[in-house]
C-alpha atoms as a PDB file:
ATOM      1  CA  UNK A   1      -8.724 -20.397 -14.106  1.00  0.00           C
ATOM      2  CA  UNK A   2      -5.115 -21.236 -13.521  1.00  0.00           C
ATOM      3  CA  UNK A   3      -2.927 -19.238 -11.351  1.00  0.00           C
ATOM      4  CA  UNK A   4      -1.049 -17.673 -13.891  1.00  0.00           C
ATOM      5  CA  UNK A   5      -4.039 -16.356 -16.076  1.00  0.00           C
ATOM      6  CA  UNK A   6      -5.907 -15.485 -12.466  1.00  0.00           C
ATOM      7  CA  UNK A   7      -2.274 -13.084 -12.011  1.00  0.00           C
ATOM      8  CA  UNK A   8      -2.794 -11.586 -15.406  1.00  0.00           C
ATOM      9  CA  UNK A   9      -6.328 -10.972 -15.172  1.00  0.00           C
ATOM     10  CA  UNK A  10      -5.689  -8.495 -11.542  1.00  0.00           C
ATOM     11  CA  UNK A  11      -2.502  -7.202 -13.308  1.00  0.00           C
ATOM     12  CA  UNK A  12      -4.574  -6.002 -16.047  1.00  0.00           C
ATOM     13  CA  UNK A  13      -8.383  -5.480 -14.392  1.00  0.00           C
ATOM     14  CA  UNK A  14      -7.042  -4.237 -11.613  1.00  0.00           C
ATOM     15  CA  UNK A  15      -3.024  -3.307 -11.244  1.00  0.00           C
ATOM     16  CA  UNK A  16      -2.894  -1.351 -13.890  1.00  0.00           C
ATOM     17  CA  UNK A  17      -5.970   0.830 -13.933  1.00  0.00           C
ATOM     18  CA  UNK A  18      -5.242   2.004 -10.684  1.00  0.00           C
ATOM     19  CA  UNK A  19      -0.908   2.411 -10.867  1.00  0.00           C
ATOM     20  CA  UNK A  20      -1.758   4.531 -13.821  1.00  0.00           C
ATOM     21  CA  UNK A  21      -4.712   6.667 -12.365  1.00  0.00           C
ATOM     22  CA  UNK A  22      -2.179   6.733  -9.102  1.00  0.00           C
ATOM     23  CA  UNK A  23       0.972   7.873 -11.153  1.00  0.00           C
ATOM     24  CA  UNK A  24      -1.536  10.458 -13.136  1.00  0.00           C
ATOM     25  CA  UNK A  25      -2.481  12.223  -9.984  1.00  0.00           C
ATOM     26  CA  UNK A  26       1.413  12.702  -8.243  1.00  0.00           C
ATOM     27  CA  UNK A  27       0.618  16.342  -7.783  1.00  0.00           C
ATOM     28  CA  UNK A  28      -1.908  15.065  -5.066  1.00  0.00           C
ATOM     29  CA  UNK A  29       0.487  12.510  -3.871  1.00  0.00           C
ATOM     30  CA  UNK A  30       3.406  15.512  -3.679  1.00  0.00           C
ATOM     31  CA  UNK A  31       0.999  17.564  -1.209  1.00  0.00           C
ATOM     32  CA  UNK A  32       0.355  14.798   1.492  1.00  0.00           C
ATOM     33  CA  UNK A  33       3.944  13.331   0.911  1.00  0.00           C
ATOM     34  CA  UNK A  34       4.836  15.565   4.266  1.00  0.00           C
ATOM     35  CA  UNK A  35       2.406  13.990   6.684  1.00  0.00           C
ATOM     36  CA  UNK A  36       4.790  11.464   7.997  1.00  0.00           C
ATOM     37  CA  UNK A  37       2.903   7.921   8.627  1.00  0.00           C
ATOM     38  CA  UNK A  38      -0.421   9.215   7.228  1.00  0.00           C
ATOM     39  CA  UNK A  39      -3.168   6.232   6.013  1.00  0.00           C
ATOM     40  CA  UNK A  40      -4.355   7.180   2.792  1.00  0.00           C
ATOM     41  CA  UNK A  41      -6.933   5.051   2.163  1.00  0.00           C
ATOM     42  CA  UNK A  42      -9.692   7.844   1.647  1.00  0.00           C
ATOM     43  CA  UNK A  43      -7.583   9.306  -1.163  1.00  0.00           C
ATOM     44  CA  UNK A  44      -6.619   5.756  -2.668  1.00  0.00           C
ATOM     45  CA  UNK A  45     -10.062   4.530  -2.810  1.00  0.00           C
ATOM     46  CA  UNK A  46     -11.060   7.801  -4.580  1.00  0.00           C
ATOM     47  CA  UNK A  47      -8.667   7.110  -6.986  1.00  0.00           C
ATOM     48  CA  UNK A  48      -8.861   3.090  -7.534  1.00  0.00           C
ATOM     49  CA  UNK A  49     -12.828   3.504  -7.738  1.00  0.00           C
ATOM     50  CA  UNK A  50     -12.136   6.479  -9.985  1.00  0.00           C
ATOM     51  CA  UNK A  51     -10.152   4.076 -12.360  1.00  0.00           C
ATOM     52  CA  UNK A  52     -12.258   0.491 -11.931  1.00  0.00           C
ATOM     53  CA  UNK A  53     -15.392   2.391 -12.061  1.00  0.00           C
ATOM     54  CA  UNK A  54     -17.008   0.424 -14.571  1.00  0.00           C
ATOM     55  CA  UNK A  55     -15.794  -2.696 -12.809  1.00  0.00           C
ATOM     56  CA  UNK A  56     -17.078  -1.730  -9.312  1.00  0.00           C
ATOM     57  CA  UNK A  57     -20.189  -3.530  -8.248  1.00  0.00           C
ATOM     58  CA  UNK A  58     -20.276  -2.221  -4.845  1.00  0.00           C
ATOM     59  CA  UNK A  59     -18.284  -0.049  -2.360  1.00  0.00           C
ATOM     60  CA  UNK A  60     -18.381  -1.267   0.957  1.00  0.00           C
ATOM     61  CA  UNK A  61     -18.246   0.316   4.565  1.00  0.00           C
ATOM     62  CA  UNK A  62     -17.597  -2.901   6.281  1.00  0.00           C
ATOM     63  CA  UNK A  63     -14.875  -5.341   5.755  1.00  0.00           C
ATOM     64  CA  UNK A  64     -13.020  -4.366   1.766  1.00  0.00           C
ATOM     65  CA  UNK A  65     -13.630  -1.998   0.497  1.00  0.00           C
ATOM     66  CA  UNK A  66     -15.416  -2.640  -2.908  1.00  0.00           C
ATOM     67  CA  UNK A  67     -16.450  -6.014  -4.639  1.00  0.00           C
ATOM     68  CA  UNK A  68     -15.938  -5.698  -8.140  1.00  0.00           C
ATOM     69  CA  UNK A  69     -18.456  -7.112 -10.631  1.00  0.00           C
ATOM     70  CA  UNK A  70     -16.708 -10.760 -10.727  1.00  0.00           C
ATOM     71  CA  UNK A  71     -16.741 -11.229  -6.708  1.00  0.00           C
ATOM     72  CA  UNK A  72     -13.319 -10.458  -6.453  1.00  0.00           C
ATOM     73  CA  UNK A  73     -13.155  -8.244  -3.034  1.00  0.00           C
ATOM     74  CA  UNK A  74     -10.751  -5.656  -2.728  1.00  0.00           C
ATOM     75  CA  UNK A  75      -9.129  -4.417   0.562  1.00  0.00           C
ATOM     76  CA  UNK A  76      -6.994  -0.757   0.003  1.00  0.00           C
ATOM     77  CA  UNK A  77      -3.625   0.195   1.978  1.00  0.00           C
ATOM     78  CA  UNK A  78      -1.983   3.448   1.898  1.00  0.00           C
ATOM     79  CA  UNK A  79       0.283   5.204   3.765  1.00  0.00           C
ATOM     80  CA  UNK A  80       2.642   7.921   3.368  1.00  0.00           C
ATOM     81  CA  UNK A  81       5.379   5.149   4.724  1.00  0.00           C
ATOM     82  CA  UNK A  82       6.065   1.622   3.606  1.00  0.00           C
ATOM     83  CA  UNK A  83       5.013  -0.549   6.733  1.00  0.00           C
ATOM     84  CA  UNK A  84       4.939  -4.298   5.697  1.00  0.00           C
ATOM     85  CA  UNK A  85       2.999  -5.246   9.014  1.00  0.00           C
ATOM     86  CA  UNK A  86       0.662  -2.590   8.137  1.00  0.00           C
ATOM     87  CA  UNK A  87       0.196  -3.592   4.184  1.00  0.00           C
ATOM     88  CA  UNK A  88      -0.328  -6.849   5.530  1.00  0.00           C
ATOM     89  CA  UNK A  89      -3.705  -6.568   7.158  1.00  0.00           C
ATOM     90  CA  UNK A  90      -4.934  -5.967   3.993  1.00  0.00           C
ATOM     91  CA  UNK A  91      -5.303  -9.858   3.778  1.00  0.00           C
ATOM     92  CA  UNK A  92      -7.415 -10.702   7.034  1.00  0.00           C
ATOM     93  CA  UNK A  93     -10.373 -10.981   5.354  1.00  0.00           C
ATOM     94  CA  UNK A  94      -8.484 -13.693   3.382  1.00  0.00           C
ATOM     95  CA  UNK A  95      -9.722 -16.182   6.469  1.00  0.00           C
ATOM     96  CA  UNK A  96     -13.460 -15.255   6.349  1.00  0.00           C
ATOM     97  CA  UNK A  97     -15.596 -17.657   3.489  1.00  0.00           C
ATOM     98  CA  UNK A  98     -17.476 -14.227   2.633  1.00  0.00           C
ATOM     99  CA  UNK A  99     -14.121 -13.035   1.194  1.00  0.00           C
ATOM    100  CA  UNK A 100     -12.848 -16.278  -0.782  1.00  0.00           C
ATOM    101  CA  UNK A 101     -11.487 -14.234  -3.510  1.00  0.00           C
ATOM    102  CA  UNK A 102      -9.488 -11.043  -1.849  1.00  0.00           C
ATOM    103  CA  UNK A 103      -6.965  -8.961  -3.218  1.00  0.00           C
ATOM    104  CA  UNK A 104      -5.273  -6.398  -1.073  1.00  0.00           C
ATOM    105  CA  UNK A 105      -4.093  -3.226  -3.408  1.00  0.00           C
ATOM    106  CA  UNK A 106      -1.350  -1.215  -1.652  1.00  0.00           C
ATOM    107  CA  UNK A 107      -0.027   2.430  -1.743  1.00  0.00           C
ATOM    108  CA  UNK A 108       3.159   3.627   0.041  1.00  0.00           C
ATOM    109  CA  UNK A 109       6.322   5.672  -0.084  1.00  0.00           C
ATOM    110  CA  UNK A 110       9.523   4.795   1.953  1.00  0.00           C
ATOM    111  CA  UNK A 111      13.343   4.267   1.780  1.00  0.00           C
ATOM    112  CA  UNK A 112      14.530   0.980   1.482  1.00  0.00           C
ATOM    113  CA  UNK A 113      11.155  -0.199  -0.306  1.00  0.00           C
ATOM    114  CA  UNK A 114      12.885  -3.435  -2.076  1.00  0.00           C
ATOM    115  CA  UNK A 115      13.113  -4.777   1.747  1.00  0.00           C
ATOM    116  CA  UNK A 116       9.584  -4.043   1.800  1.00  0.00           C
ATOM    117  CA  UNK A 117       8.782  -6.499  -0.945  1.00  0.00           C
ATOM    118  CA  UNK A 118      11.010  -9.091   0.489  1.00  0.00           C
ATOM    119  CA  UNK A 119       8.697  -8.487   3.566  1.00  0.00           C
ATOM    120  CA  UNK A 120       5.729  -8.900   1.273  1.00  0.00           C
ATOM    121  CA  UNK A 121       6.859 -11.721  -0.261  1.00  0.00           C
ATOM    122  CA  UNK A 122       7.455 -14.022   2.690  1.00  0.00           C
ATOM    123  CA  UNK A 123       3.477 -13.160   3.959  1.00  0.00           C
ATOM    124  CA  UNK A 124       1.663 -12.972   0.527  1.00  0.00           C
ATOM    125  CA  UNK A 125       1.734 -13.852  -2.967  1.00  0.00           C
ATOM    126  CA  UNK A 126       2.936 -10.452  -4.658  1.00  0.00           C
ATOM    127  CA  UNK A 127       1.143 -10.264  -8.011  1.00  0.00           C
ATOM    128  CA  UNK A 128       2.320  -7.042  -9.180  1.00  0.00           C
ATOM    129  CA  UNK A 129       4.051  -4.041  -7.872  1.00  0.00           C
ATOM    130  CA  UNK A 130       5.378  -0.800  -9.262  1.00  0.00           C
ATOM    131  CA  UNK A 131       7.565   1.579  -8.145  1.00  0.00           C
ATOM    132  CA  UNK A 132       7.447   5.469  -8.950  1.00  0.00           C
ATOM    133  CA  UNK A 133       8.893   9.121  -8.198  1.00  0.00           C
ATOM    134  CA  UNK A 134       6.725  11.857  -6.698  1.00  0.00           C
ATOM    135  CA  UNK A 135       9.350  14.846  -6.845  1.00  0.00           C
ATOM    136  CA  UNK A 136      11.943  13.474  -3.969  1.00  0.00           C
ATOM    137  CA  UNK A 137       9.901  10.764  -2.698  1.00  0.00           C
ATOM    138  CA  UNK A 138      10.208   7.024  -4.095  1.00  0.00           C
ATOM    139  CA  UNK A 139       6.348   5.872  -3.869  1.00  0.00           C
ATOM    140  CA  UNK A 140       5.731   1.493  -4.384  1.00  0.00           C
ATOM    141  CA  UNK A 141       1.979   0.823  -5.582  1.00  0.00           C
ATOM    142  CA  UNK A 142       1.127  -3.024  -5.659  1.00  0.00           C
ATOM    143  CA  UNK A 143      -1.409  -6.113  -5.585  1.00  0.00           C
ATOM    144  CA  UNK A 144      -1.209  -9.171  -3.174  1.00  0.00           C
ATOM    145  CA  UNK A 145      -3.443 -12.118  -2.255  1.00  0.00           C
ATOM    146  CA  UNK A 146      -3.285 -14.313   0.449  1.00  0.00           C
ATOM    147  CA  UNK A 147      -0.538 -17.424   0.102  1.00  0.00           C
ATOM    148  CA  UNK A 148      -2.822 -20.054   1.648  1.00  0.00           C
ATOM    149  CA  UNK A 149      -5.596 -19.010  -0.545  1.00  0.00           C
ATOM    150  CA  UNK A 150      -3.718 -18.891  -3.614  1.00  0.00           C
ATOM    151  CA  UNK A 151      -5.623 -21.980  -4.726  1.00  0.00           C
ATOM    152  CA  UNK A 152      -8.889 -20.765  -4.092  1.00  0.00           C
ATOM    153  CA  UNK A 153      -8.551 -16.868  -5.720  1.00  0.00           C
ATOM    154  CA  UNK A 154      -7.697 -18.532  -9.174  1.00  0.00           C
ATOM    155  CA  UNK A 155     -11.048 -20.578  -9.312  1.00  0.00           C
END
């Protein structure tokens, strides 16, 4: 599979299932909006296995957190900031041969949130990303894969 139908495959499999289950549930997002630096990840996972359900082969309580039916893992970030360093982590299972094909699918609100995607963008391969309001707060949900294994996730 070549790189560009591999991006368009987790844009539409996997992006966009879970921005618009995210965007569909902002009235949750509105009440934990005021914890400042909260991880999400309980919520997000609700809510991307809640939209990939019939895609979801197996959730997973070590390393990502579900493998979805065509071995693609997937590692979730949220927070209720927009922490690049943080997002980032997503990836280290990128370097483990168990985890060839990783996506990391992100969930955060901030400020300046397009130097956050230059951030991303220097450390990953940004396949998609979206950015929405929840009443005064700008929110960014997105999917990246590991650079260096850029080669190997479109196989």
């Amino acid at each position: 599979m070549s790189s560009n139908s591999q991006s368009i495959f987790l844009i539409e499999n996997v992006f966009r299932p879970v921005a618009e289950r995210v965007k569909n549930r902002r009235d949750s997002l509105l009440s934990i909006a005021r914890f400042p630096r909260l991880g999400i990840e309980g919520w997000l996972k609700v809510e991307a296995t809640r939209a990939l359900l019939d895609r979801v082969d197996k959730i997973l309580n070590k390393g990502p957190d579900f493998r979805l039916c065509d071995g693609l893992y997937v590692e979730l970030k949220g927070a209720t900031d927009c922490n690049s360093a943080y997002i980032l982590t997503g990836l280290k299972y990128g370097t483990l041969a168990d985890y060839e094909r990783l996506a990391c699918l992100f969930l955060g609100s901030g400020q300046n949130i397009s130097a956050f995607v230059d951030r991303l963008k220097r450390n990953s391969n940004v396949v998609a990303h979206e950015t929405f309001s929840v009443g005064t707060d700008e929110w960014i949900i997105g999917l990246i894969i590991p650079t260096s294994l850029e080669a190997s996730a479109t196989a």
